[in-house]
Protein backbone atom coordinates (compact mmCIF):
# COMPACT_ATOMS: atom_id res chain seq x y z
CA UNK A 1 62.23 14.90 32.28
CA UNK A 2 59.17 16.51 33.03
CA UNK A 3 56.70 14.95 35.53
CA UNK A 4 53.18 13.52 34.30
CA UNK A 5 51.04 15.25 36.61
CA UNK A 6 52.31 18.80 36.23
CA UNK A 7 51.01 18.17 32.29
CA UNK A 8 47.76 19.11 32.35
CA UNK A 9 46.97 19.83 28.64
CA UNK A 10 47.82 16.07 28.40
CA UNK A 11 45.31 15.02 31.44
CA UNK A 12 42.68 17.58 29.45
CA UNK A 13 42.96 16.02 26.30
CA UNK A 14 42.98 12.21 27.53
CA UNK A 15 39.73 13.15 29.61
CA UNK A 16 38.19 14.80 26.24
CA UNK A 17 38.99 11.72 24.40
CA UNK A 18 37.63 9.33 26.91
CA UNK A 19 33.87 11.55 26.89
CA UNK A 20 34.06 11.83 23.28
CA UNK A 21 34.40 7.65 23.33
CA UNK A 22 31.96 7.11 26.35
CA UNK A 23 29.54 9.39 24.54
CA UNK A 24 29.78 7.35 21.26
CA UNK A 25 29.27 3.99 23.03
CA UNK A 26 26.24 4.63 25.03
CA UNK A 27 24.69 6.78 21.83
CA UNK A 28 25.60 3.40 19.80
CA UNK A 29 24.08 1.31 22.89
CA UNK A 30 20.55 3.53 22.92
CA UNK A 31 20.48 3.85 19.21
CA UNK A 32 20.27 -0.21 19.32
CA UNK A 33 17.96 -1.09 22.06
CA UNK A 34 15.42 1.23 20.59
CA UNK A 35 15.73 -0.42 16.96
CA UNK A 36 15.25 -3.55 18.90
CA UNK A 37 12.27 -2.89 20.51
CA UNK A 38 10.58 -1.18 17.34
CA UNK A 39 8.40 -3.55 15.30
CA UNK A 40 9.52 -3.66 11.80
CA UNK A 41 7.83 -1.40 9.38
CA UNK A 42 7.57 -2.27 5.59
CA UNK A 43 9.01 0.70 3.43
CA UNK A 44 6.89 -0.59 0.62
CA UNK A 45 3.58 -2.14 1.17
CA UNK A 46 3.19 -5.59 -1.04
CA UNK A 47 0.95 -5.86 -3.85
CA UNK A 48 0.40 -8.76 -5.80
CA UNK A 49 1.32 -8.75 -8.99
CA UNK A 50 -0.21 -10.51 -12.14
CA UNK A 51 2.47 -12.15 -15.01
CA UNK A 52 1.04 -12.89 -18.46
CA UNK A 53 3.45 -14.98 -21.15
CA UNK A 54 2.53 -15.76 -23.97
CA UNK A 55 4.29 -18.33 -26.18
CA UNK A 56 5.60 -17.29 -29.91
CA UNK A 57 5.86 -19.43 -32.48
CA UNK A 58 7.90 -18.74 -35.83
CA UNK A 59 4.99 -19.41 -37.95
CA UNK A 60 2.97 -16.89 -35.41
CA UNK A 61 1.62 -13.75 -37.31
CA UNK A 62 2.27 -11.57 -34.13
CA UNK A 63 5.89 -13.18 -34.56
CA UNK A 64 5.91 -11.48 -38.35
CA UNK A 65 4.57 -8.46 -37.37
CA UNK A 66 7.37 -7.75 -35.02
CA UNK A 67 10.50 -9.13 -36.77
């Protein structure tokens, strides 16, 4: 059996691993406190919209001319 410490590759690639993780949890942790600071900003700006209906009867000529 081989001793721990004499494997480096395996120290190397536990140390990668272990940036690569701390790198993705403080870029998640940044990434969120500056959403959380930014005020909100409306993709779409709101307009107010008008909505006409008008009732059709059967005995309604515009009800004839459609049919």
């Amino acid at each position: 059996m081989s001793d721990w410490t004499s494997l480096w590759y395996v120290w190397l690639l536990l140390l990668t691993v272990f940036l690569l993780l701390l790198c993705g949890v403080s870029a998640s942790c940044i990434k969120f406190c500056c959403q959380k600071k930014r005020l909100p900003v409306e993709t779409f700006p709101r307009h107010p919209c008008d909505l006409t209906v008008i009732g059709i009867d059967s005995d309604s000529t515009a009800h004839s001319t459609v049919t």
